[in-house]
N, C-alpha and C. Protein backbone atom coordinates (compact mmCIF):
# COMPACT_ATOMS: atom_id res chain seq x y z
N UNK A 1 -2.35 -68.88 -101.27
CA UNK A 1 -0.93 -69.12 -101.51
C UNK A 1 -0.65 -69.00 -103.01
N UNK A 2 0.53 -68.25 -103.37
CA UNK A 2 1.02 -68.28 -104.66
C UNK A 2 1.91 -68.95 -105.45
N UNK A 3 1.56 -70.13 -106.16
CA UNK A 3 2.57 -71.04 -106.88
C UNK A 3 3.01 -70.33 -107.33
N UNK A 4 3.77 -70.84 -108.95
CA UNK A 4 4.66 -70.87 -110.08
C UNK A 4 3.81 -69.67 -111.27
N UNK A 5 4.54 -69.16 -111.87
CA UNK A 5 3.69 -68.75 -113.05
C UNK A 5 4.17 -69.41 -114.37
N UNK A 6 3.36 -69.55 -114.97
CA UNK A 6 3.14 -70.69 -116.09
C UNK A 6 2.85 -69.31 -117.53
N UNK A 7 3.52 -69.58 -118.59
CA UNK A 7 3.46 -68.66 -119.82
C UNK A 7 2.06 -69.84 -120.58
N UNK A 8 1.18 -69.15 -121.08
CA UNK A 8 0.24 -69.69 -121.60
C UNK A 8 0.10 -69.62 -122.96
N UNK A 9 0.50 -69.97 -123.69
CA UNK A 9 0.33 -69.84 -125.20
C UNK A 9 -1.10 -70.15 -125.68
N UNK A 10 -0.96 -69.56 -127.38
CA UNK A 10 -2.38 -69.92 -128.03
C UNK A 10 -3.18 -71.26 -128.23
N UNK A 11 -2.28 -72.69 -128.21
CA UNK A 11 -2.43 -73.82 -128.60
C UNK A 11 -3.12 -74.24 -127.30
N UNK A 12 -3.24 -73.46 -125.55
CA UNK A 12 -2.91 -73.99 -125.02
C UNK A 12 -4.80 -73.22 -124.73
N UNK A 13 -4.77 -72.07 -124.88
CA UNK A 13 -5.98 -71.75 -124.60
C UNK A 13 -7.35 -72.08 -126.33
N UNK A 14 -7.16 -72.31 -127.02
CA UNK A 14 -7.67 -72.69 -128.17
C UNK A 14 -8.46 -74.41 -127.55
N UNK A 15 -7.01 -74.65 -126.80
CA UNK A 15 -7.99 -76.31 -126.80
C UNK A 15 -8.72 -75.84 -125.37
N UNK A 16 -8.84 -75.08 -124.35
CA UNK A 16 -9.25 -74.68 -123.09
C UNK A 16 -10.85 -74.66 -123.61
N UNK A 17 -10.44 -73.35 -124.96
CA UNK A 17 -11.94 -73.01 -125.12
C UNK A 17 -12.66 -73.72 -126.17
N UNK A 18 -12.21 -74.40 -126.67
CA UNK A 18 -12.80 -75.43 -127.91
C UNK A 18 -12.91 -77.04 -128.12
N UNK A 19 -14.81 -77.08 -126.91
CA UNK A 19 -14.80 -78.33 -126.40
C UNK A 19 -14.57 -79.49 -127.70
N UNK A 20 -14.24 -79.19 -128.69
CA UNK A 20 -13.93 -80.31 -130.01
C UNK A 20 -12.66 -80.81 -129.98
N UNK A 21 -11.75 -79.60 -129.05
CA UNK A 21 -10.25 -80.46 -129.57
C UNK A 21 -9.90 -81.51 -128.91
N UNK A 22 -9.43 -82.58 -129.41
CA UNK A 22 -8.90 -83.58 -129.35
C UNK A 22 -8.04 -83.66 -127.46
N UNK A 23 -7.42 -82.11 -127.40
CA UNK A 23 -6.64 -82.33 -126.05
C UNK A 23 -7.41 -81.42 -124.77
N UNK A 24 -8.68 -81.02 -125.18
CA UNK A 24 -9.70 -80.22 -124.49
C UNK A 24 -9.55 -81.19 -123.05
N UNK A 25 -10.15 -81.81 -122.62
CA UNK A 25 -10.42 -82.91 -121.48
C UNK A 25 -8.73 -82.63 -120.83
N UNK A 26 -8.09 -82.83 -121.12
CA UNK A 26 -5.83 -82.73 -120.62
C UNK A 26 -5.87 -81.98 -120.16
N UNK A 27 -6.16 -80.58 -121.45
CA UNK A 27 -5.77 -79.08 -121.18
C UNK A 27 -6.92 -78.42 -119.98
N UNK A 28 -8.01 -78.75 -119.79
CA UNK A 28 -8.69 -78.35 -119.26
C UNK A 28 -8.56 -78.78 -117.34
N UNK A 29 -8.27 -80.56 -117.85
CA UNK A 29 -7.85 -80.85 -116.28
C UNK A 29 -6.89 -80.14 -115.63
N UNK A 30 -5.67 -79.92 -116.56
CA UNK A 30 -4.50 -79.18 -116.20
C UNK A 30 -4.50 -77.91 -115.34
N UNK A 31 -5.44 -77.37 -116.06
CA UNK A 31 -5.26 -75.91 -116.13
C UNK A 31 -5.84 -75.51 -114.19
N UNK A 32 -7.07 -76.71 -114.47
CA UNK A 32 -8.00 -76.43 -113.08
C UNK A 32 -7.19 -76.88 -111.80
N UNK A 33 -6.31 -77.77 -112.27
CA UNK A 33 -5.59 -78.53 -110.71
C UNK A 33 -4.54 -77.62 -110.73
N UNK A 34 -3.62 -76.57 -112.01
CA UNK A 34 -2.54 -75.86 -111.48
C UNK A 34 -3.60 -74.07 -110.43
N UNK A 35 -4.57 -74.07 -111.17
CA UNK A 35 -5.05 -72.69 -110.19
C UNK A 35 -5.49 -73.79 -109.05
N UNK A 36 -5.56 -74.21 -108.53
CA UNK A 36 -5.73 -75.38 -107.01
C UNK A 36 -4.83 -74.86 -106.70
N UNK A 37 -3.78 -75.35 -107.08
CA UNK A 37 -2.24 -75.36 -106.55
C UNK A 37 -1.60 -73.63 -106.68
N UNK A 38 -2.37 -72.80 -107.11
CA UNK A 38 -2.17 -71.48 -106.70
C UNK A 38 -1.03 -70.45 -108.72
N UNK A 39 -1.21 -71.69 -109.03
CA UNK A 39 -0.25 -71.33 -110.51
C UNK A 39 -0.83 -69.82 -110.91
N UNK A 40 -0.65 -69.02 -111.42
CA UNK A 40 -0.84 -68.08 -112.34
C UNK A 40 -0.31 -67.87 -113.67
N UNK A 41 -1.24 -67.29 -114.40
CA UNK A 41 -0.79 -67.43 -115.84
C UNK A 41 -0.68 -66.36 -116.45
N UNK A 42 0.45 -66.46 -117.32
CA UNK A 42 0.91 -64.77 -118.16
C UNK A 42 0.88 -65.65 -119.56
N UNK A 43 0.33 -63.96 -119.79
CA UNK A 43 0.52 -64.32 -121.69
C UNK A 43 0.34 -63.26 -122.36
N UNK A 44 0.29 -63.46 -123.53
CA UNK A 44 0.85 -61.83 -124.21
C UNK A 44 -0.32 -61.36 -125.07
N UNK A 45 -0.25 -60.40 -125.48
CA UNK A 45 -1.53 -59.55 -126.16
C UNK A 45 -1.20 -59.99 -127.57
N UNK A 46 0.31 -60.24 -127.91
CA UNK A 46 0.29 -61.06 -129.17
C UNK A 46 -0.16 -62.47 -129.29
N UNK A 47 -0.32 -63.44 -128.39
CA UNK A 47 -1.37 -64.43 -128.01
C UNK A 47 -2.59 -64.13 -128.13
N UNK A 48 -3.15 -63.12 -127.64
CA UNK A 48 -4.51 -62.86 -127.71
C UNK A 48 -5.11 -62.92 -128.90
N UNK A 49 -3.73 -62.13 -130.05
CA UNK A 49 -4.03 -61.88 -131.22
C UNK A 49 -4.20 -62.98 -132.46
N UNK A 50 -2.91 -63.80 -131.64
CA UNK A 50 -2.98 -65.39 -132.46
C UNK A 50 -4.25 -65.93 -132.09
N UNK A 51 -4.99 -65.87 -131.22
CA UNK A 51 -5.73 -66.56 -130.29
C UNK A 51 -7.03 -66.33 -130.93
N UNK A 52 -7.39 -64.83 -131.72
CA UNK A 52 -8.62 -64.12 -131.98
C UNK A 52 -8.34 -64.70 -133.72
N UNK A 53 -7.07 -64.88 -134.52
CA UNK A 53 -6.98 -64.94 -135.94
C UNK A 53 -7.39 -66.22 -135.65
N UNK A 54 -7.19 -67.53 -135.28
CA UNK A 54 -7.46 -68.98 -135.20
C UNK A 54 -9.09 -69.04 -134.27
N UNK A 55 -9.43 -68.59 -133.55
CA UNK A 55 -10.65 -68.76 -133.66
C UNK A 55 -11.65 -67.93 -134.17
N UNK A 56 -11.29 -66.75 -134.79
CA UNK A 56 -12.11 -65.87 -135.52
C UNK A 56 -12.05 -66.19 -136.93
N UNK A 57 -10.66 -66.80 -137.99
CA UNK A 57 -10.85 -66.53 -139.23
C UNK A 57 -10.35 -67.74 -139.53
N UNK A 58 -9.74 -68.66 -138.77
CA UNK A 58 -9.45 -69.98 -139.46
C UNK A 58 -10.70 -71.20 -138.64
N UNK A 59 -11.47 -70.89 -137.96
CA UNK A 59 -12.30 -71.73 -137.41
C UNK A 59 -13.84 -70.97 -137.58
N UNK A 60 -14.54 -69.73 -137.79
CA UNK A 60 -15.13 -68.98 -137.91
C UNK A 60 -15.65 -69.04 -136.91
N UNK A 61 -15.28 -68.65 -135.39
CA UNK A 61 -16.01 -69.07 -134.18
C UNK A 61 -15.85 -67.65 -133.20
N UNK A 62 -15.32 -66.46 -134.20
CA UNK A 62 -15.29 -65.10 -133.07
C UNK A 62 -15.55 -65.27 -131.83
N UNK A 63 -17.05 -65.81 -132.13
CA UNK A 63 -17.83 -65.06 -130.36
C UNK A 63 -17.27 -66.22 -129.38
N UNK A 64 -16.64 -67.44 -129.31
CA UNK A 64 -15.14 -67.84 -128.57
C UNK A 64 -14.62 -66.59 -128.22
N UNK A 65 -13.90 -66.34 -128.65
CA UNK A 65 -12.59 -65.33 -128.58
C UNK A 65 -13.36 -64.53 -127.54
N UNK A 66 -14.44 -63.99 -127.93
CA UNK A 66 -15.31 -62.21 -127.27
C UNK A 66 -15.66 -62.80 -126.03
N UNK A 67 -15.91 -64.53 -125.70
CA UNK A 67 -16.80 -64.52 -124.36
C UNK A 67 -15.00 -64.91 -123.62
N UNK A 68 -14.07 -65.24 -124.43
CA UNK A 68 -12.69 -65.56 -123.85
C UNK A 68 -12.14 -63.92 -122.93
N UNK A 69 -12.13 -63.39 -124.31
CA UNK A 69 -11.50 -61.91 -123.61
C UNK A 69 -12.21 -61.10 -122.53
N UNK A 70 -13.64 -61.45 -122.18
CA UNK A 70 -14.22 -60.80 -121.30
C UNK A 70 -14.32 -61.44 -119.75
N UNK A 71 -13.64 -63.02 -119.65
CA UNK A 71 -13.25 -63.62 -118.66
C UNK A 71 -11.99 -62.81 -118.56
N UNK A 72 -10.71 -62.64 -119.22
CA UNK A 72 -9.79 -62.33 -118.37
C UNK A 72 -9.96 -60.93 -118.02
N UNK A 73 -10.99 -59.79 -118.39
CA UNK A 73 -11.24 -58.67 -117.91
C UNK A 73 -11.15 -58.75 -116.14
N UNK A 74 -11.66 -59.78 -115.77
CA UNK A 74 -11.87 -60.21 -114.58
C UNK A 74 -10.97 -60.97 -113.47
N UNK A 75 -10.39 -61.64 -114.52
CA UNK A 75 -8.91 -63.08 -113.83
C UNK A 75 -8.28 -62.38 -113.04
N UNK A 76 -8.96 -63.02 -111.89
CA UNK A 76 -7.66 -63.20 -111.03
C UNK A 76 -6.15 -63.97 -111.12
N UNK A 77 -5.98 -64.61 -112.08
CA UNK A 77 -5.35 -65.87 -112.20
C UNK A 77 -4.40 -65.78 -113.47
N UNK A 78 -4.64 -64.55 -114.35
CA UNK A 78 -4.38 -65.02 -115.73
C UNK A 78 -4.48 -62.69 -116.09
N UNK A 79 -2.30 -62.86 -116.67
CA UNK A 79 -1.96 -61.63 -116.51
C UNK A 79 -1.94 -61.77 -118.05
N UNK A 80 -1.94 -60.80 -118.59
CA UNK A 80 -1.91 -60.42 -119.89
C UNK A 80 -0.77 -59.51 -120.56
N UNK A 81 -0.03 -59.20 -120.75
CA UNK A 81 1.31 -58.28 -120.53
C UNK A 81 1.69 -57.98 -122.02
N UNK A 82 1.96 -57.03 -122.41
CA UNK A 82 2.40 -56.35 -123.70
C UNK A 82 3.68 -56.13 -124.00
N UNK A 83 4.04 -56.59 -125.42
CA UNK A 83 5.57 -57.01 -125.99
C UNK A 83 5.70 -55.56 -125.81
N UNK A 84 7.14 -55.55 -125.35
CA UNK A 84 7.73 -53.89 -126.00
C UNK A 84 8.50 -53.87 -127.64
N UNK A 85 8.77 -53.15 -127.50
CA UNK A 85 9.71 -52.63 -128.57
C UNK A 85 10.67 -53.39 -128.73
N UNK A 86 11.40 -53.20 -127.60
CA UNK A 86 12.82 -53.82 -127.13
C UNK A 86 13.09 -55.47 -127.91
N UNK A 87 11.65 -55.78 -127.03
CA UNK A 87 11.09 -57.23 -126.78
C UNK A 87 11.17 -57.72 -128.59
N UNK A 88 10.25 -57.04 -128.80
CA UNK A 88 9.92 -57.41 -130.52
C UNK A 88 11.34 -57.54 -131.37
N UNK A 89 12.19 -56.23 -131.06
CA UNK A 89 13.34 -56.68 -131.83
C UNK A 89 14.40 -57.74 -131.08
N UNK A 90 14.21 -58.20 -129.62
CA UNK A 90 14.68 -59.64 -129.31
C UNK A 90 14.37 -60.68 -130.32
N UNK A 91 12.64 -60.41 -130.64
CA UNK A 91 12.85 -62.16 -131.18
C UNK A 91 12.84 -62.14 -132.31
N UNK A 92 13.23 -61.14 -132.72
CA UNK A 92 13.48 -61.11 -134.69
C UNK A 92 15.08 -61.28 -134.64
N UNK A 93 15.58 -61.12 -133.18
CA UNK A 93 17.00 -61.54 -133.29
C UNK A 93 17.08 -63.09 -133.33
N UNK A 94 16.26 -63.34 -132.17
CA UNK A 94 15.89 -64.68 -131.88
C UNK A 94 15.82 -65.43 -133.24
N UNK A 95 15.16 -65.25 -133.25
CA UNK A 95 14.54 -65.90 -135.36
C UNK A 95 15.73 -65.70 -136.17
N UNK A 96 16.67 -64.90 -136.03
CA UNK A 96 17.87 -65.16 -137.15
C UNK A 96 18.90 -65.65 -136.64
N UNK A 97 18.57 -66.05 -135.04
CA UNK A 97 19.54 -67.13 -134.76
C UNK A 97 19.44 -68.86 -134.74
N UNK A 98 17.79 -68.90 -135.07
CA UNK A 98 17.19 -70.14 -135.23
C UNK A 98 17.02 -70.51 -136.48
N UNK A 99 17.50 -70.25 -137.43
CA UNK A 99 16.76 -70.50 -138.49
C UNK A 99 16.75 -72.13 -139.16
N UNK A 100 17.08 -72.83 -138.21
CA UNK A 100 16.64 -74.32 -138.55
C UNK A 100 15.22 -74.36 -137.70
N UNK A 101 15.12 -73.82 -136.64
CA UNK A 101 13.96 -73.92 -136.30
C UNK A 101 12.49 -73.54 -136.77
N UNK A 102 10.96 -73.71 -136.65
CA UNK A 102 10.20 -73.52 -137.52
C UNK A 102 9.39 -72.34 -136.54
N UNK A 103 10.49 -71.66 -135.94
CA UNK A 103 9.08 -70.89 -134.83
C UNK A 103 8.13 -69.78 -135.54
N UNK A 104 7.04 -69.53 -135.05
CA UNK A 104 6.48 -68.21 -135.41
C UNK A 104 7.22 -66.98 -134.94
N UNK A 105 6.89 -65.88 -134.79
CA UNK A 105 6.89 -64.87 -134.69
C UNK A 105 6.53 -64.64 -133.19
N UNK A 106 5.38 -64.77 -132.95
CA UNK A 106 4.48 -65.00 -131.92
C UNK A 106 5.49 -65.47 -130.81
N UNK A 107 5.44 -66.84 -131.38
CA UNK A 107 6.57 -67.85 -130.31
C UNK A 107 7.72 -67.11 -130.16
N UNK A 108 8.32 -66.18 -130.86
CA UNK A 108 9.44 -66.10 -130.77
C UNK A 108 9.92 -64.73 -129.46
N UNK A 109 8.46 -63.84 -129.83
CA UNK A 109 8.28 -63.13 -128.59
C UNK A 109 7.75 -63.51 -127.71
N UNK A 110 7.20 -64.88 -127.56
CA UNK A 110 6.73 -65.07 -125.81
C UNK A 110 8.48 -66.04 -125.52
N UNK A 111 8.99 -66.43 -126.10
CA UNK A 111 10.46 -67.03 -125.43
C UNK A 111 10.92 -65.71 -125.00
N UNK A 112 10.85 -64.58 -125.85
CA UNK A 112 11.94 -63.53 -125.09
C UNK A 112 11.22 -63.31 -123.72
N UNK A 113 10.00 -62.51 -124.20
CA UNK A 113 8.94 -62.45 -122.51
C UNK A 113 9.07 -63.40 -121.68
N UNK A 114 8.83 -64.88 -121.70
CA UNK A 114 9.20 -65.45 -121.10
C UNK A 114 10.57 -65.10 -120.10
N UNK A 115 11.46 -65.12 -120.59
CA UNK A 115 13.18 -64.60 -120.00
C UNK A 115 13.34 -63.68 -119.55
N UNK A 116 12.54 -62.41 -120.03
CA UNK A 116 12.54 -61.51 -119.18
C UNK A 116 11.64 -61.43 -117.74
N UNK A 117 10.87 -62.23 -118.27
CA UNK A 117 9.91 -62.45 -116.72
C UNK A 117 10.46 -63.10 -116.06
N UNK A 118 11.30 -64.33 -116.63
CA UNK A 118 11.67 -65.55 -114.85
C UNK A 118 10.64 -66.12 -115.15
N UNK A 119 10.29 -66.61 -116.29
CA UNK A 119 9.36 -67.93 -116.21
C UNK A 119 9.96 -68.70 -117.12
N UNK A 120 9.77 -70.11 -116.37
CA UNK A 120 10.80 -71.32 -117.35
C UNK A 120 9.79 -72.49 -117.41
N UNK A 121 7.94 -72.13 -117.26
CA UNK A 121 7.04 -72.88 -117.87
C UNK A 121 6.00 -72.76 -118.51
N UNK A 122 6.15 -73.38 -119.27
CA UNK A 122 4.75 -73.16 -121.36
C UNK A 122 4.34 -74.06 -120.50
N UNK A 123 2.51 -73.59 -120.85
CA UNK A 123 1.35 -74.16 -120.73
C UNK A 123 1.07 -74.08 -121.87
N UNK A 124 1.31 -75.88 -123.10
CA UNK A 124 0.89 -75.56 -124.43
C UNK A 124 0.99 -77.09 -125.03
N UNK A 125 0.77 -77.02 -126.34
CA UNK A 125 1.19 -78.15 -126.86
C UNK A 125 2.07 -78.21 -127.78
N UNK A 126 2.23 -76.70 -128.08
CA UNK A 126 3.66 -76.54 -129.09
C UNK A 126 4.99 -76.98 -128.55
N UNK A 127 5.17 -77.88 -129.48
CA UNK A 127 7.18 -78.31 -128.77
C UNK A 127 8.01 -77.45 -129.25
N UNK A 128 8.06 -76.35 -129.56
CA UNK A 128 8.68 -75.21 -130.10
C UNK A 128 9.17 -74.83 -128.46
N UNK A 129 7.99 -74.85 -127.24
CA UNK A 129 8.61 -74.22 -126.43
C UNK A 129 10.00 -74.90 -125.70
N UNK A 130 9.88 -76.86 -125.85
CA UNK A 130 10.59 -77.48 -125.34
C UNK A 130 12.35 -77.15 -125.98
N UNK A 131 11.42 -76.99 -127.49
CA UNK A 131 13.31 -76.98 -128.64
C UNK A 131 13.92 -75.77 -127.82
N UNK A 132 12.87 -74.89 -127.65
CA UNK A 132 13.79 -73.22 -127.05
C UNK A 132 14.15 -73.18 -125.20
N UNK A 133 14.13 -74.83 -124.78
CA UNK A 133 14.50 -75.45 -123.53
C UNK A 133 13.47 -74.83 -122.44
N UNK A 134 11.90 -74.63 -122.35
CA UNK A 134 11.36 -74.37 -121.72
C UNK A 134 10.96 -75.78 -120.94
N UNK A 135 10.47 -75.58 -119.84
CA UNK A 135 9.78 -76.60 -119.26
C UNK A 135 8.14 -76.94 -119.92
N UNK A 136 7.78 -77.44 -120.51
CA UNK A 136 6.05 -78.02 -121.04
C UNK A 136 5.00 -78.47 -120.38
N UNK A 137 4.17 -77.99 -120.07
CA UNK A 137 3.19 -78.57 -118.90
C UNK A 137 2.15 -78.61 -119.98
N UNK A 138 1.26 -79.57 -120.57
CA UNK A 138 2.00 -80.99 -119.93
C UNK A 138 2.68 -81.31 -120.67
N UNK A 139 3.45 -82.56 -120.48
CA UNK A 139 4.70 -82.95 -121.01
C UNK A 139 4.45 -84.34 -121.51
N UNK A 140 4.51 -84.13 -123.02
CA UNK A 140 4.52 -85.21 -123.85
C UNK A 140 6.29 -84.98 -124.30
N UNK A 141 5.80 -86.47 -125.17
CA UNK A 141 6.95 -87.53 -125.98
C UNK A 141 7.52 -86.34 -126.73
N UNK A 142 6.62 -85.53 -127.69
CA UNK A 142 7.53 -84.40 -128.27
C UNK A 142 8.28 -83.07 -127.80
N UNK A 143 7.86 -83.48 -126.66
CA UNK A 143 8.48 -82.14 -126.05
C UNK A 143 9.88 -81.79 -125.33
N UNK A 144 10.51 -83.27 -125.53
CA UNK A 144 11.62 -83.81 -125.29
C UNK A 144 12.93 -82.41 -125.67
N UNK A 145 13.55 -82.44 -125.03
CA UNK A 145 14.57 -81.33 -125.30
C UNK A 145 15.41 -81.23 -126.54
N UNK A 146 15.79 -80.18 -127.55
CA UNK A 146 16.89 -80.34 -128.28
C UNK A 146 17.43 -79.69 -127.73
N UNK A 147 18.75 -80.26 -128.62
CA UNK A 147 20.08 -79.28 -128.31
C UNK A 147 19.74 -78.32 -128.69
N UNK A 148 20.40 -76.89 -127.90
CA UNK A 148 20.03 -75.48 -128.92
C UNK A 148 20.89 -74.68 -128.13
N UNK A 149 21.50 -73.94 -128.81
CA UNK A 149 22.46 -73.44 -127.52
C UNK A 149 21.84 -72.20 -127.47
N UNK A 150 22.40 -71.58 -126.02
CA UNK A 150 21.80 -70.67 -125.05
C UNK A 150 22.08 -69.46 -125.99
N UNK A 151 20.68 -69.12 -126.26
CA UNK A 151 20.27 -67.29 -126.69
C UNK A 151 20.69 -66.56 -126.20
N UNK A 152 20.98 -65.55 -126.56
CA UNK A 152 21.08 -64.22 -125.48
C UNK A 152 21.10 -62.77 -126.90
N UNK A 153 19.85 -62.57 -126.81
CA UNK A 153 20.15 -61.10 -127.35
C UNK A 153 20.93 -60.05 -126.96
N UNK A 154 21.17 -59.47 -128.26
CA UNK A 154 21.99 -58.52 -128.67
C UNK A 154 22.04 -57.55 -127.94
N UNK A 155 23.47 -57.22 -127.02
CA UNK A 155 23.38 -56.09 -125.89
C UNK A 155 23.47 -56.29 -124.79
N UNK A 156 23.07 -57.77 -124.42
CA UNK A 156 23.02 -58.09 -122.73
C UNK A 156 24.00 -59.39 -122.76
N UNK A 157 24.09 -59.47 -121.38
CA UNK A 157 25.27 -59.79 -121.00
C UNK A 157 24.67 -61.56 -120.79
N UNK A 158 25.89 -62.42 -121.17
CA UNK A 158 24.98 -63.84 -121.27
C UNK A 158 25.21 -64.11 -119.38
């Protein structure tokens, strides 16, 4: 049976694969009881990329990353999907409509991907996804909603 699909960010697979972090034991229970329940997970090749700079050059732990990327060669469970063009100049729109907000770049193209897919849940610990009104799995104290009013890039119809 096929649940929900869940957007997976870098924060979210960093603590998956790095039995030191602090939310490893959460993220890890999480992850195993939503594939139970049939969840699937998308995420972006610009994730991958955040995913390979933080455990390759800010943690010096590459061969993470190399035994990471050669599991999802295989996943059944876990889609990988590539920003377009289009996409990229969404969230640079995105970003000059936030600019109180502190998002990355990164973040700013998995909210558009996100919207264009029909997915309205982050698997993460960034509350960036909650400010940009996603649903947070799991759901802490910071992930509490702001106000933010409804996006809609340039061209399409709200």
């Amino acid at each position: 049976m096929i649940g929900a699909r869940w957007f997976a960010d870098t924060s979210a697979w960093c603590s998956i694969i790095d039995e030191a972090d602090s939310s490893h034991i959460e993220m890890r229970t999480t992850y195993i009881e939503a594939i139970q329940k049939g969840t699937l997970f998308v995420t972006s090749k610009l994730v991958l990329g955040e995913l390979y700079t933080l455990l390759g050059a800010r943690m010096k732990q590459a061969w993470r990353f190399w035994a990471f990327h050669e599991e999802l060669r295989t996943s059944q469970v876990i889609s990988v999907l590539d920003v377009s063009p289009k996409q990229i100049e969404a969230a640079f729109d995105l970003l000059e409509h936030r600019l109180d907000k502190l998002y990355s770049f990164v973040d700013a193209t998995s909210f558009v991907l996100m919207r264009d897919e029909a997915i309205h849940t982050a698997f993460t610990l960034d509350h960036h996804f909650a400010q940009e009104g996603f649903h947070v799995v799991p759901a802490r104290a910071e992930h509490v909603h702001e106000s933010c009013e409804e996006y809609v890039a340039r061209g399409q119809e709200p």
